[in-house]
N, C-alpha and C. Protein backbone atom coordinates (compact mmCIF):
# COMPACT_ATOMS: atom_id res chain seq x y z
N UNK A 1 171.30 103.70 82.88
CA UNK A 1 170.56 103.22 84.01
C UNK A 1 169.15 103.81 83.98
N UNK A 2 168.46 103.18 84.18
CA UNK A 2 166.71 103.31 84.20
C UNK A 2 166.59 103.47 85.69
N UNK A 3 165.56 104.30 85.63
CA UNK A 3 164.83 104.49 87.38
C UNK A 3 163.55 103.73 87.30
N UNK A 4 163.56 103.08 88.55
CA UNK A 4 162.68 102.52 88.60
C UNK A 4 161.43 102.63 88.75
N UNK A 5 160.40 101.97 88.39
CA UNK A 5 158.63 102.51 88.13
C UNK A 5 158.29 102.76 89.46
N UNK A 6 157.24 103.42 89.25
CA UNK A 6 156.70 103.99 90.48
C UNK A 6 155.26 103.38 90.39
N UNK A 7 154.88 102.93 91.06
CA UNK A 7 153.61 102.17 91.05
C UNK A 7 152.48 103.45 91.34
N UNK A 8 151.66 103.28 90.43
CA UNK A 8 149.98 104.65 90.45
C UNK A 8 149.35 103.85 91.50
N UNK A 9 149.15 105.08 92.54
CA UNK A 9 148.11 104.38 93.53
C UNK A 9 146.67 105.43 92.73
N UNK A 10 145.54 104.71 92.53
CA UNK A 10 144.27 105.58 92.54
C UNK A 10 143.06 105.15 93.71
N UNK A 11 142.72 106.49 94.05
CA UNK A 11 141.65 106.24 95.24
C UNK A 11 140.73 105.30 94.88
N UNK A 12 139.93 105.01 95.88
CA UNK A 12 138.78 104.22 95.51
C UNK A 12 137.61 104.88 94.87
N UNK A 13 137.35 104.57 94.59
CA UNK A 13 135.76 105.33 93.51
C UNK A 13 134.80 105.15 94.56
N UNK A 14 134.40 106.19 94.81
CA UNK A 14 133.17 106.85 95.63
C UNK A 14 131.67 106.76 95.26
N UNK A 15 130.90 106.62 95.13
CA UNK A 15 129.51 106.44 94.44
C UNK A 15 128.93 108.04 94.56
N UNK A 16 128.41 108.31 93.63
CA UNK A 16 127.77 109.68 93.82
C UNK A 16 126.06 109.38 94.42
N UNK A 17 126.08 110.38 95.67
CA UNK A 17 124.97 110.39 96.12
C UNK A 17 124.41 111.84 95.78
N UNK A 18 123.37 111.54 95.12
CA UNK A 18 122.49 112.40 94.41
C UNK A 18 120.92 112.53 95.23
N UNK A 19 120.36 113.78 95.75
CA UNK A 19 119.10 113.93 96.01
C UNK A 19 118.45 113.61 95.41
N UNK A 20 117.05 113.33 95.74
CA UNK A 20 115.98 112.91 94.89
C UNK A 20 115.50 114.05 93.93
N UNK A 21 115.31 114.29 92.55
CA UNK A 21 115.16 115.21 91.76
C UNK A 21 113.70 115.91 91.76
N UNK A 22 113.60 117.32 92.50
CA UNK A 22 111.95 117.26 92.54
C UNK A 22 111.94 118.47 91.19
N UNK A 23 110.82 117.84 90.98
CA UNK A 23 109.95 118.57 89.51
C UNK A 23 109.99 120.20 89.92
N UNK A 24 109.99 120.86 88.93
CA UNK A 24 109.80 122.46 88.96
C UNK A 24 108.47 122.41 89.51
N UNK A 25 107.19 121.91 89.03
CA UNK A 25 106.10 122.02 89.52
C UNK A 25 105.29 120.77 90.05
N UNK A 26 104.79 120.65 90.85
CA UNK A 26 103.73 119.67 91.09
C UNK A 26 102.19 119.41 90.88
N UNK A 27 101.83 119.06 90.36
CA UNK A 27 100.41 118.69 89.73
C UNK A 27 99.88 117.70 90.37
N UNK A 28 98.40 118.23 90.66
CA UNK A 28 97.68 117.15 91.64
C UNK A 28 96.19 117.31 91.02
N UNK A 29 95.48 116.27 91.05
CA UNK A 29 93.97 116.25 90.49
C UNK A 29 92.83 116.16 91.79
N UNK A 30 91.50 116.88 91.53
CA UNK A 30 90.46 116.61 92.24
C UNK A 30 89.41 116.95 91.64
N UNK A 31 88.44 115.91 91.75
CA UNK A 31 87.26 115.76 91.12
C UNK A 31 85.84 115.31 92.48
N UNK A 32 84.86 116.28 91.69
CA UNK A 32 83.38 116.10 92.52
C UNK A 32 82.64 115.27 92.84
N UNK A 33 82.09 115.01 94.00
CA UNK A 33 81.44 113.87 93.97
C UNK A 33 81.02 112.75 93.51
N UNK A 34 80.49 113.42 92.15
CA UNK A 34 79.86 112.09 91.11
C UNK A 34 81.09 111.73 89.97
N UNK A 35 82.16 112.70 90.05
CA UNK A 35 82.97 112.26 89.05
C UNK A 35 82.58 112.87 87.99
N UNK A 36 82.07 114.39 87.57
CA UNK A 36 81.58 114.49 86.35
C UNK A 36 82.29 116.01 86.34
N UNK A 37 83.17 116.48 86.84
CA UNK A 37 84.07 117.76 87.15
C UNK A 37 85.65 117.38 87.46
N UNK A 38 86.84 117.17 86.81
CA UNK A 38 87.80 116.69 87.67
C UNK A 38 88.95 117.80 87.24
N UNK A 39 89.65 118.64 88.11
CA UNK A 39 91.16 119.40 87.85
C UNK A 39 92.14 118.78 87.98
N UNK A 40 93.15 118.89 87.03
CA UNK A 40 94.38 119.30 87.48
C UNK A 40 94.93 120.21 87.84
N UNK A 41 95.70 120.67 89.02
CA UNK A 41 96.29 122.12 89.35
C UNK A 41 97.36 122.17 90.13
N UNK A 42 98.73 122.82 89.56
CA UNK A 42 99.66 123.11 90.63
C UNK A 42 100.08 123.53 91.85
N UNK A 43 100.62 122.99 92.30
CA UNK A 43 100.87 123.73 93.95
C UNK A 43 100.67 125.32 93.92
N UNK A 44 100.97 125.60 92.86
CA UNK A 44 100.43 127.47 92.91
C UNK A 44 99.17 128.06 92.75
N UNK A 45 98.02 126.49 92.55
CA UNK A 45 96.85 127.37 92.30
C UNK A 45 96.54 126.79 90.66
N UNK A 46 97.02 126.52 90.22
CA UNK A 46 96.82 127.01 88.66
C UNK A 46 96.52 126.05 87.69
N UNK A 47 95.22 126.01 87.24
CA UNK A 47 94.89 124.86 86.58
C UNK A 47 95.35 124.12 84.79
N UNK A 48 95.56 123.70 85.03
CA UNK A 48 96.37 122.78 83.90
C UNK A 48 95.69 122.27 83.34
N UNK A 49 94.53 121.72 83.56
CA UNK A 49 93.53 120.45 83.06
C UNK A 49 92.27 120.26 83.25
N UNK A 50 91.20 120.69 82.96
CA UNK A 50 89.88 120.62 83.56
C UNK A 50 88.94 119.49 82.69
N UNK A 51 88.24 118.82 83.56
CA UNK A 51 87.61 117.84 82.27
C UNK A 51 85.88 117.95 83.04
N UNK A 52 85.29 117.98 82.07
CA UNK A 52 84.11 117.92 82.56
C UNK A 52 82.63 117.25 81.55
N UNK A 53 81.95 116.17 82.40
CA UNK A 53 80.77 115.87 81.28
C UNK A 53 79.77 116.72 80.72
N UNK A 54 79.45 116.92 79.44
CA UNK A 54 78.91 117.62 78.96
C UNK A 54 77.75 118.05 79.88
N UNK A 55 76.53 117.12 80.49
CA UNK A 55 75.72 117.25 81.29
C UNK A 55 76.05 118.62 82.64
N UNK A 56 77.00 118.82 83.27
CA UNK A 56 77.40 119.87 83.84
C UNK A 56 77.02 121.42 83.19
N UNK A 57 77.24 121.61 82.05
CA UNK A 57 76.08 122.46 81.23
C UNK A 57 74.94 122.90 81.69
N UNK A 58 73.78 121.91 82.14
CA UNK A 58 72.57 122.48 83.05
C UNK A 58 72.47 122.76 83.91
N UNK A 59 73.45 123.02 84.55
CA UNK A 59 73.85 124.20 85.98
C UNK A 59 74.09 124.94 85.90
N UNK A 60 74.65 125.69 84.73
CA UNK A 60 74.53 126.92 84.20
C UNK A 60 76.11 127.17 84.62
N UNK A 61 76.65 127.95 83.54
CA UNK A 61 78.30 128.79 83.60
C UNK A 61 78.37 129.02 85.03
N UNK A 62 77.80 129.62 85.84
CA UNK A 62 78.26 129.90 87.01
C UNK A 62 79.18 129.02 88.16
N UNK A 63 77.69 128.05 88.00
CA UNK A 63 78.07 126.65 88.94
C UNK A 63 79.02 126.07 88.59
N UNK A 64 79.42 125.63 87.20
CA UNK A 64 80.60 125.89 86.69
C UNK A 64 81.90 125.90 86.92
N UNK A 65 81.51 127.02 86.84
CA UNK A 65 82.90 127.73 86.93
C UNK A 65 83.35 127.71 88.92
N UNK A 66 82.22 127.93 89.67
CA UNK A 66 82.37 128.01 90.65
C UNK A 66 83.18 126.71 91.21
N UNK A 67 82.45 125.47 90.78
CA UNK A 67 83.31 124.41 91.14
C UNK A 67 84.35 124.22 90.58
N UNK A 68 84.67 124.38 89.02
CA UNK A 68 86.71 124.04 88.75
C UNK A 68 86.65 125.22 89.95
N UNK A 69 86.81 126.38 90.71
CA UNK A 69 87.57 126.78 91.16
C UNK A 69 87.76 126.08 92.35
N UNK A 70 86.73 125.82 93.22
CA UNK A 70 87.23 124.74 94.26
C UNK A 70 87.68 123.42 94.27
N UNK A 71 87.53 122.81 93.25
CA UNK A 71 88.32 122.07 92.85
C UNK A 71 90.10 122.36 92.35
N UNK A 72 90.24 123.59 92.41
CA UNK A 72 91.15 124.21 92.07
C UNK A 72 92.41 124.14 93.24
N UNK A 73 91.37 124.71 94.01
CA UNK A 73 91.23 125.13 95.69
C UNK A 73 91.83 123.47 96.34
N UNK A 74 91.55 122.71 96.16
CA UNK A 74 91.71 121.16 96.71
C UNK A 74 92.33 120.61 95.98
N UNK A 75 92.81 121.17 94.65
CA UNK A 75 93.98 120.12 93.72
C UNK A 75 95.36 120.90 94.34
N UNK A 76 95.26 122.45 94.56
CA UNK A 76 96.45 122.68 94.78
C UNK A 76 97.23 122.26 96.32
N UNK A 77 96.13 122.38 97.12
CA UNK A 77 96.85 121.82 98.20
C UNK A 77 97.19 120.50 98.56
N UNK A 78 96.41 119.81 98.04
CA UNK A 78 97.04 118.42 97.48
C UNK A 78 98.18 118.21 97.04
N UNK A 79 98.57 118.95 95.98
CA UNK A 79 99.83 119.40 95.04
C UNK A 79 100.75 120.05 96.26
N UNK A 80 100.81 121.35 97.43
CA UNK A 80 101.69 121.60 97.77
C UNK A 80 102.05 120.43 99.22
N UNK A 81 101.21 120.27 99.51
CA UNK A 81 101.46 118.79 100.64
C UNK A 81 102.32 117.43 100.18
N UNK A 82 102.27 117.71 98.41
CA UNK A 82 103.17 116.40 98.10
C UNK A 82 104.48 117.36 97.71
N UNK A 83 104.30 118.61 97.27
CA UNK A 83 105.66 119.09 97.02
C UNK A 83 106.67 118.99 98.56
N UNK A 84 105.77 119.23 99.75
CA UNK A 84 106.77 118.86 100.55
C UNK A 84 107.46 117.99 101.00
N UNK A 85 106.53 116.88 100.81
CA UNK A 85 107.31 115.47 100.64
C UNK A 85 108.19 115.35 99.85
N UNK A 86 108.74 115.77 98.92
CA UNK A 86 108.96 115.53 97.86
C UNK A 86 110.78 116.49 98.20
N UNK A 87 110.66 117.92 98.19
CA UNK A 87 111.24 118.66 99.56
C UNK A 87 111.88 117.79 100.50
N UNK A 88 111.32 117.50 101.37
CA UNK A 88 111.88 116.68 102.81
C UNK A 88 113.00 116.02 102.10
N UNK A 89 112.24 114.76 101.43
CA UNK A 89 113.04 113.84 101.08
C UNK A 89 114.00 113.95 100.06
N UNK A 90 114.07 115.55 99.84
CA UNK A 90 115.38 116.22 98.69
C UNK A 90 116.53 116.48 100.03
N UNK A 91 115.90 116.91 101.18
CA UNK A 91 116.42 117.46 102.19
C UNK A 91 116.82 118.30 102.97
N UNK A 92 115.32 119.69 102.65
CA UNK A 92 114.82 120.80 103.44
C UNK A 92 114.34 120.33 105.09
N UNK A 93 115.16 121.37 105.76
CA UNK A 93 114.60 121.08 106.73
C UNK A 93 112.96 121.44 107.28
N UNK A 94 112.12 120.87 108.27
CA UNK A 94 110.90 121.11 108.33
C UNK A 94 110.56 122.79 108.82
N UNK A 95 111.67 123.64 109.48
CA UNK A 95 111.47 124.83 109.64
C UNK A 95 111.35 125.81 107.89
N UNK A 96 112.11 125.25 107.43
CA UNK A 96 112.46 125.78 105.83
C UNK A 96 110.69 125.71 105.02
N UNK A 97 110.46 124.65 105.02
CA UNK A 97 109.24 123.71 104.45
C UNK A 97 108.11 124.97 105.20
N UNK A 98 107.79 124.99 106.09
CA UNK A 98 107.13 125.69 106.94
C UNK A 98 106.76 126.87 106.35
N UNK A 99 108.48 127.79 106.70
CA UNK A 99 108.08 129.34 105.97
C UNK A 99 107.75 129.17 104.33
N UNK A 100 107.92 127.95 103.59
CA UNK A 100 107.20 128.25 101.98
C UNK A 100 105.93 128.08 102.34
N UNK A 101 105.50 127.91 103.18
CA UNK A 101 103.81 127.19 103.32
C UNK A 101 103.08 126.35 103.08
N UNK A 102 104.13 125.38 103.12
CA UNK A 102 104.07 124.27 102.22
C UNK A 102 102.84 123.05 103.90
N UNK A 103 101.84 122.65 103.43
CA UNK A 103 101.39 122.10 104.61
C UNK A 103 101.70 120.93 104.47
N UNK A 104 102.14 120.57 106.07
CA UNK A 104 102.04 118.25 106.07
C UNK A 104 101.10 117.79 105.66
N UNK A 105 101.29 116.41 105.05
CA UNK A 105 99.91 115.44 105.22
C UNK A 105 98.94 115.76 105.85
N UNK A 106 99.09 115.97 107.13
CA UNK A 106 97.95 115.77 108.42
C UNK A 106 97.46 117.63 108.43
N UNK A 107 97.90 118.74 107.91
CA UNK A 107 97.60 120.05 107.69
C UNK A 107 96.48 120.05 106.70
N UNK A 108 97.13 119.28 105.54
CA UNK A 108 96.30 119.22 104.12
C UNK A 108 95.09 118.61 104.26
N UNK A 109 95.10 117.29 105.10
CA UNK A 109 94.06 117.01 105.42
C UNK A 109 93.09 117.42 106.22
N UNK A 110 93.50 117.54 107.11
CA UNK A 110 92.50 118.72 108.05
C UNK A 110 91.86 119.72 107.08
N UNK A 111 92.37 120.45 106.33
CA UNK A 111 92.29 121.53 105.52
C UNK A 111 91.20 121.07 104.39
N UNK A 112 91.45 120.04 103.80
CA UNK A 112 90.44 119.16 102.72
C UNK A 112 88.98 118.95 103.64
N UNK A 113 89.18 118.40 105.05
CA UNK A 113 88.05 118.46 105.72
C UNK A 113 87.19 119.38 105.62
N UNK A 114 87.85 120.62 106.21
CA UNK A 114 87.01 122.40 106.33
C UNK A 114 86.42 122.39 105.06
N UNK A 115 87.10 122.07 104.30
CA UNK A 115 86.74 122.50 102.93
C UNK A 115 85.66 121.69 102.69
N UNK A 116 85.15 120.44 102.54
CA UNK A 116 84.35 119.71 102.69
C UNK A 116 83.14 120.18 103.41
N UNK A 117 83.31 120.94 104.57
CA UNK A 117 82.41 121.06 105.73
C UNK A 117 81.78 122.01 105.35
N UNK A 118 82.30 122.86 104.20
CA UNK A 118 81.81 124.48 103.79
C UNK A 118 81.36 124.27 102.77
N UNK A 119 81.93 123.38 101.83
CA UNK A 119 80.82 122.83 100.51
C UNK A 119 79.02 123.08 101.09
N UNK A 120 78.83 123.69 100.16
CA UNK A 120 77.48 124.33 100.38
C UNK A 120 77.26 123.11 99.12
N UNK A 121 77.18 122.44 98.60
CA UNK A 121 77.08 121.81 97.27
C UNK A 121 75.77 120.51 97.64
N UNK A 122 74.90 119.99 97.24
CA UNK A 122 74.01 119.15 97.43
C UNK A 122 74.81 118.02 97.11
N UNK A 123 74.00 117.26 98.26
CA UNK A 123 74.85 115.67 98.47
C UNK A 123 74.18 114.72 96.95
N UNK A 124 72.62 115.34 96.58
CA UNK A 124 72.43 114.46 95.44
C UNK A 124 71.10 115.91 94.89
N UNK A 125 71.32 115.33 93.06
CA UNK A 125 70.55 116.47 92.84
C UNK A 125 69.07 116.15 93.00
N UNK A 126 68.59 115.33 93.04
CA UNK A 126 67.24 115.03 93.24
C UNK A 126 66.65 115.52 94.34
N UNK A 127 65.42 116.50 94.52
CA UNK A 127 64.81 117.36 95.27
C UNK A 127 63.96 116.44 96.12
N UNK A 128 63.31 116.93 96.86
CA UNK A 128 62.08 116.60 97.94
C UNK A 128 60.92 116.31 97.15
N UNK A 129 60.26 115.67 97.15
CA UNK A 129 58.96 115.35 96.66
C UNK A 129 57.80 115.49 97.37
């Protein structure tokens, strides 16, 4: 005598819900007025990429150098304002987001403003006559 089959029940298959995958680092670009200075730099500050037209030369190393750094200055917070987006929508809460220092949209921007407002930098190089 045989026993009889036992019928396999298997669950239903579940879909895997997976967060959105954020990058180890974030990289953001900003470039000067005329377009002849542009960074890349991570949410930490840290430049990755600098491109600049040869003509920038007759401002001498200083000026230079002075601008990749504020440009530096405005790629990274660019960079940490999208890392939080980026965050959120992994699914940190906004108190969490906060203590990294990570600023909103509307922080970063404000912040790009000041920064703007303190540019000591000439709107065009051509002098007074």
């Amino acid at each position: 005598m045989t026993q009889p089959e036992i019928p396999r029940v298997t669950a239903p298959e579940v879909p895997k819900v997976t967060a959105p995958e954020v990058p180890k680092v974030t990289v953001a670009a900003s470039s000067n007025r005329a377009g002849t200075v542009t960074v890349h730099a991570t949410d930490q500050g840290m430049p990755v990429q600098v491109r600049f037209e040869r003509g920038e030369y007759r401002y001498g190393a200083q000026a230079l150098a002075d601008e990749i750094l504020r440009l530096s200055k405005r790629s990274a917070l660019v960079a940490k304002s999208r890392r939080r987006e980026l965050l959120a929508e992994a699914g940190l809460p906004d108190e969490l987001l906060d203590r990294l220092g990570l600023p909103t949209r509307r922080a970063a921007v404000d912040e790009l403003d000041r920064l703007d407002d303190a540019d000591t930098g000439p709107a065009s190089w051509l002098g007074r006559a």
